[in-house]
Protein backbone atom coordinates (compact mmCIF):
# COMPACT_ATOMS: atom_id res chain seq x y z
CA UNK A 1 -20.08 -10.77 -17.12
CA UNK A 2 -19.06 -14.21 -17.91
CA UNK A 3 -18.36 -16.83 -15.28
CA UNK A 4 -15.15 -17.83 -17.60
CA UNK A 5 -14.08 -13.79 -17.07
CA UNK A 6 -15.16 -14.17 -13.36
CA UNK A 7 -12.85 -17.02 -12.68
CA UNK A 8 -10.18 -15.43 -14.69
CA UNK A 9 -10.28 -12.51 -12.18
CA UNK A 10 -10.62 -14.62 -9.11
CA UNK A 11 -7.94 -16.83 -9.51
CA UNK A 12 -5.85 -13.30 -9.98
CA UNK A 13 -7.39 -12.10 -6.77
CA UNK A 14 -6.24 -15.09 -4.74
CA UNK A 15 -2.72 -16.08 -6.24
CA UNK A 16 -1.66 -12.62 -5.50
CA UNK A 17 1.17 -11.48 -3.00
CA UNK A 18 1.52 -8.21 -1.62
CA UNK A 19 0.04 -6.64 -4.91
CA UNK A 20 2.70 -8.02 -7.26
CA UNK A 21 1.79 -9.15 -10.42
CA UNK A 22 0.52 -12.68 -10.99
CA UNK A 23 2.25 -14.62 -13.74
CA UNK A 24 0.51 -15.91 -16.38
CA UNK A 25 2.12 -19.18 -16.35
CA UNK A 26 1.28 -19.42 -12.63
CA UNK A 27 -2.53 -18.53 -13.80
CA UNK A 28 -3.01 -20.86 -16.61
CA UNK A 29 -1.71 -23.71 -14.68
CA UNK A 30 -4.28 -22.77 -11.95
CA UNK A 31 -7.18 -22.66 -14.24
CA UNK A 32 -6.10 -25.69 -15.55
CA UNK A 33 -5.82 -23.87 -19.78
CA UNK A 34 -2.94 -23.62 -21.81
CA UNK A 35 -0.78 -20.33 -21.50
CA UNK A 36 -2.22 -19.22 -25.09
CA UNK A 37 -5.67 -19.35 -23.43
CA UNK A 38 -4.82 -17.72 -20.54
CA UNK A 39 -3.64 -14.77 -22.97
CA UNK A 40 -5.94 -14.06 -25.11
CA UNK A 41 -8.24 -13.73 -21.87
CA UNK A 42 -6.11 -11.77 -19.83
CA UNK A 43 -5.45 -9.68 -23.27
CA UNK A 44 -9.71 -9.35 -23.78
CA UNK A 45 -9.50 -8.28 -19.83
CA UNK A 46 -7.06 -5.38 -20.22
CA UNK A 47 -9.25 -4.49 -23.30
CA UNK A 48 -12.04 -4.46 -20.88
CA UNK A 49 -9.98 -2.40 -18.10
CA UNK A 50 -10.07 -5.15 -15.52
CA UNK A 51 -6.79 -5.95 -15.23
CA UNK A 52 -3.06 -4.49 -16.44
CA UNK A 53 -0.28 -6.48 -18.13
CA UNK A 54 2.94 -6.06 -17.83
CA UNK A 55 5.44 -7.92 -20.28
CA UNK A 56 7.47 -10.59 -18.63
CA UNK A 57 6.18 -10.13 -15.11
CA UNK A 58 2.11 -11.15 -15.55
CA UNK A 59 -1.15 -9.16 -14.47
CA UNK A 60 -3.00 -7.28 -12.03
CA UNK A 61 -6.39 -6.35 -11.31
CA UNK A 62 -7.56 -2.89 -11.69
CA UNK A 63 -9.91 -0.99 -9.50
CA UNK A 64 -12.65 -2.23 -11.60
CA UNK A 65 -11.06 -5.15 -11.46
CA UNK A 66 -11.02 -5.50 -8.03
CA UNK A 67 -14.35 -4.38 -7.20
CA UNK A 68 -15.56 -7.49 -9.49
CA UNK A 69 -13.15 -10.17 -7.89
CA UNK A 70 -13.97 -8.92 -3.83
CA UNK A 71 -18.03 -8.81 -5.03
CA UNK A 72 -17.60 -12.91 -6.83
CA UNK A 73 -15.11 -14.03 -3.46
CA UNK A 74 -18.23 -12.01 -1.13
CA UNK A 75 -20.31 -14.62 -2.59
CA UNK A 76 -18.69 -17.21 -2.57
CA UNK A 77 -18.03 -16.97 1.84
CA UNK A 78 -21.54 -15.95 2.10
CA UNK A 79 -22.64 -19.31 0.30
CA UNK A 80 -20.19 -21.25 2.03
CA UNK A 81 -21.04 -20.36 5.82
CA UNK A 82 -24.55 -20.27 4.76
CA UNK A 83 -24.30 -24.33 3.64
CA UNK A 84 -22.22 -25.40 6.19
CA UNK A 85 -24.12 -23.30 9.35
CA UNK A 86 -27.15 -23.53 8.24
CA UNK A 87 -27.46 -27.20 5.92
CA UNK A 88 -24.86 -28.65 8.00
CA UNK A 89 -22.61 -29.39 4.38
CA UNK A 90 -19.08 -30.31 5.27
CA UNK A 91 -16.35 -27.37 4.44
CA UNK A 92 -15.12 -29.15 1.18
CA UNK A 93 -18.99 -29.69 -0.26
CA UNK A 94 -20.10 -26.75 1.21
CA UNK A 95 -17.06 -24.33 -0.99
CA UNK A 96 -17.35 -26.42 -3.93
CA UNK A 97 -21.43 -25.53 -4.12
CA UNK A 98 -20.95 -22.40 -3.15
CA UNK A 99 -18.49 -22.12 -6.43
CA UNK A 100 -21.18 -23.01 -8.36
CA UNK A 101 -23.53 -20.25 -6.49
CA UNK A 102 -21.14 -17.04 -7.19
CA UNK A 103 -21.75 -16.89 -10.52
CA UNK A 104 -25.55 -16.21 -9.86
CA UNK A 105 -25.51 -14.30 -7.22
CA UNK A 106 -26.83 -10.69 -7.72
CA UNK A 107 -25.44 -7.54 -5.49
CA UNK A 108 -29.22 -8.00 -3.92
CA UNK A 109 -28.85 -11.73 -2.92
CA UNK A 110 -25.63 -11.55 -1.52
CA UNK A 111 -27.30 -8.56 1.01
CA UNK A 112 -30.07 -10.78 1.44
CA UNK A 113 -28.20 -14.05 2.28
CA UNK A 114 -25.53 -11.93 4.81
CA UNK A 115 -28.33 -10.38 6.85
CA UNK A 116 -30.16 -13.82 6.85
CA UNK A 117 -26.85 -15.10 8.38
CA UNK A 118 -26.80 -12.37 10.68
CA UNK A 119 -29.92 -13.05 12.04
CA UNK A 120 -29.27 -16.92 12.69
CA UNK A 121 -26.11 -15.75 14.94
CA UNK A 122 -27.95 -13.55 16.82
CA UNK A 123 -31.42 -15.25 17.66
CA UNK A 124 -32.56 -16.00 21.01
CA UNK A 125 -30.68 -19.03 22.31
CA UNK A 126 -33.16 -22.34 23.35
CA UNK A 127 -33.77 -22.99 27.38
CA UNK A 128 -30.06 -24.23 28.81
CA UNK A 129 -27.93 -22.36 26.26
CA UNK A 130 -25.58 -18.97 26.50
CA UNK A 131 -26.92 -15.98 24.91
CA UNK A 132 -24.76 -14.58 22.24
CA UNK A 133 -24.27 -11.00 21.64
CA UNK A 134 -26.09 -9.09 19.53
CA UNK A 135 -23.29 -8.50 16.72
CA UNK A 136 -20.73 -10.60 15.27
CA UNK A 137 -17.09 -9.62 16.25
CA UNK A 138 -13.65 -10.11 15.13
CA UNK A 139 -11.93 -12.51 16.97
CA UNK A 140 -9.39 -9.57 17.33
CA UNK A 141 -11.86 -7.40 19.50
CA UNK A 142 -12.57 -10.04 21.54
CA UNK A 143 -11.37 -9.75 25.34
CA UNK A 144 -9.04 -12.74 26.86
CA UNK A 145 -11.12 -15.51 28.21
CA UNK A 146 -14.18 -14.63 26.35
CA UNK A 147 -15.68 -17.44 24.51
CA UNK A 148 -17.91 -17.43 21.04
CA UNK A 149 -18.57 -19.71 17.81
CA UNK A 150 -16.96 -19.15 14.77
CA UNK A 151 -19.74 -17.39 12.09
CA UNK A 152 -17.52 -16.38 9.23
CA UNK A 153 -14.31 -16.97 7.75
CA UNK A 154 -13.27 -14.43 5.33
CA UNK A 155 -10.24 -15.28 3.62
CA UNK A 156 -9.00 -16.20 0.65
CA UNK A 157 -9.57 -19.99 -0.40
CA UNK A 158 -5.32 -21.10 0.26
CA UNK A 159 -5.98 -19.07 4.13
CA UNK A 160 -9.35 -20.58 4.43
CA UNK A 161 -8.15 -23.82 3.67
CA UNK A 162 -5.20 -23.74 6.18
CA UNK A 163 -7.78 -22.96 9.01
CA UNK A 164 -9.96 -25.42 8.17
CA UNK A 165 -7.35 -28.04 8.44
CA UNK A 166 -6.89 -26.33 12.51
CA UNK A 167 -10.46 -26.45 12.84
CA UNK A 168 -11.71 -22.80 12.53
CA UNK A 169 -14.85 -23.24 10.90
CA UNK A 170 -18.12 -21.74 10.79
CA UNK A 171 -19.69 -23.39 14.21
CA UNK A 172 -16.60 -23.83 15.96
CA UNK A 173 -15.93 -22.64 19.60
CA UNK A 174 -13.06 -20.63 20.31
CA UNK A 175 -11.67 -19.10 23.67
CA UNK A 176 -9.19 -15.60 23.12
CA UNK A 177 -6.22 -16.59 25.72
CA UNK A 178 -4.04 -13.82 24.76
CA UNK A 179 -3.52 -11.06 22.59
CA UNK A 180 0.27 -10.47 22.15
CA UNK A 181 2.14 -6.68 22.33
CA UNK A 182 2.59 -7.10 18.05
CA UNK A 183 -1.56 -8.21 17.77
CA UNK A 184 -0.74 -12.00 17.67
CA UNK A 185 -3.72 -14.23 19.01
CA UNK A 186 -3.52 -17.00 20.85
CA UNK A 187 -6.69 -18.78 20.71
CA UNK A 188 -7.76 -21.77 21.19
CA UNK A 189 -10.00 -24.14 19.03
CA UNK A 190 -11.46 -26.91 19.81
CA UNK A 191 -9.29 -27.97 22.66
CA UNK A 192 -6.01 -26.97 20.44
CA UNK A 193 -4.05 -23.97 20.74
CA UNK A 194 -3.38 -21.91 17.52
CA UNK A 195 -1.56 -18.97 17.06
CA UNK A 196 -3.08 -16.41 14.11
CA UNK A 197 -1.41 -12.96 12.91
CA UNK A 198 -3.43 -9.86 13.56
CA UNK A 199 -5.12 -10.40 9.78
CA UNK A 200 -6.44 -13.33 10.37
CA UNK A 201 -7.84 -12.17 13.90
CA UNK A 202 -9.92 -9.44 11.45
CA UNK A 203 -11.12 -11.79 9.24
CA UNK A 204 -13.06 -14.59 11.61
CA UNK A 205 -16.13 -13.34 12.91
CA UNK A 206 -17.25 -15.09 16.00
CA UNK A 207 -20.95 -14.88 18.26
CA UNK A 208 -19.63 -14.11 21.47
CA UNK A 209 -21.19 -15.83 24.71
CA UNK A 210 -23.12 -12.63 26.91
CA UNK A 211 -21.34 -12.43 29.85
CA UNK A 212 -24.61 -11.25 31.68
């Protein structure tokens, strides 16, 4: 698969809302190509069963589709915590390598480099510091008052962006202060309070503190 098809079916992945189709006007002017480009692609990509057209509204992926965007995006977070835990890259470098690194990145690797990040959350803390537990959590499952470091943020890159910009980032300390009756969390970061909806509290894995 081409990194030109990869992007193609990316940029669908992460423009979408709630499974409605993406224009392709919207598309082209993300990719930065002229709408005539961004047709003959999507038109070579419903040839290829990765995504379905539909006149006047724009495209969608297919299952196929799907499989291939989620595997490229797996990547691309894997990469991304992986330069900015463990190289010490700032977010913006660290997603703009890691762009470069998806493309590359075999089904193998990307097992490889998550169980290699695993490992780094949950290895025996140096003389003076907490331990952490042995597994990575959701920030959702999580009890109020219990304290861990961000490890993972896996979003999409408009959500990921957005939390960056309130300081959830891989290596960032957040405390659970309460979980509201519709899942809301209020958690705070850094010293700030944030409020996230119950999807977001699935997505950021934290290294909570043993309370032993």
């Amino acid at each position: 698969m081409s990194e030109n098809i990869e992007m193609y079916l990316v940029r669908v992945a992460q423009l979408r809302q709630d499974d409605q189709p993406v224009p392709i006007s919207q598309l082209a002017q993300e990719l930065a190509v002229t709408s005539v480009s961004a047709n003959e692609m999507y038109r070579k990509l419903v040839e290829k069963g990765l995504v379905e057209y539909e006149p006047y509204k724009g495209v969608t992926l297919t299952g196929d589709g799907e499989i291939l965007a989620q595997r490229i995006l797996r990547s691309r977070r894997l990469w991304t915590t992986f330069f900015t835990d463990a190289l010490g890259f700032v977010p913006e470098a660290a997603d703009e390598i890691a762009c470069r690194f998806e493309h590359v990145t075999t089904d193998d690797l990307a097992d490889r480099l998550a169980s290699y990040l695993a490992r780094r959350t949950t290895a025996p803390a140096v003389t003076g510091e907490p331990a952490m537990a042995e597994q990575p959590l959701c920030l959702s499952e999580v009890s109020p008052g219990q304290r861990g470091d961000v490890v993972a943020v896996a979003t999409d890159t408009v959500t990921s962006a957005f939390l960056r910009q309130q300081g959830v980032i891989p290596g960032a300390t957040a405390v659970l202060l309460a979980l509201g009756s519709s899942g809301t969390l209020l958690v705070d970061v850094a010293g700030q309070p944030l409020a996230l909806a119950p999807v977001l509290g699935q997505a950021i894995k934290v290294a909570v503190e043993d309370s032993l």
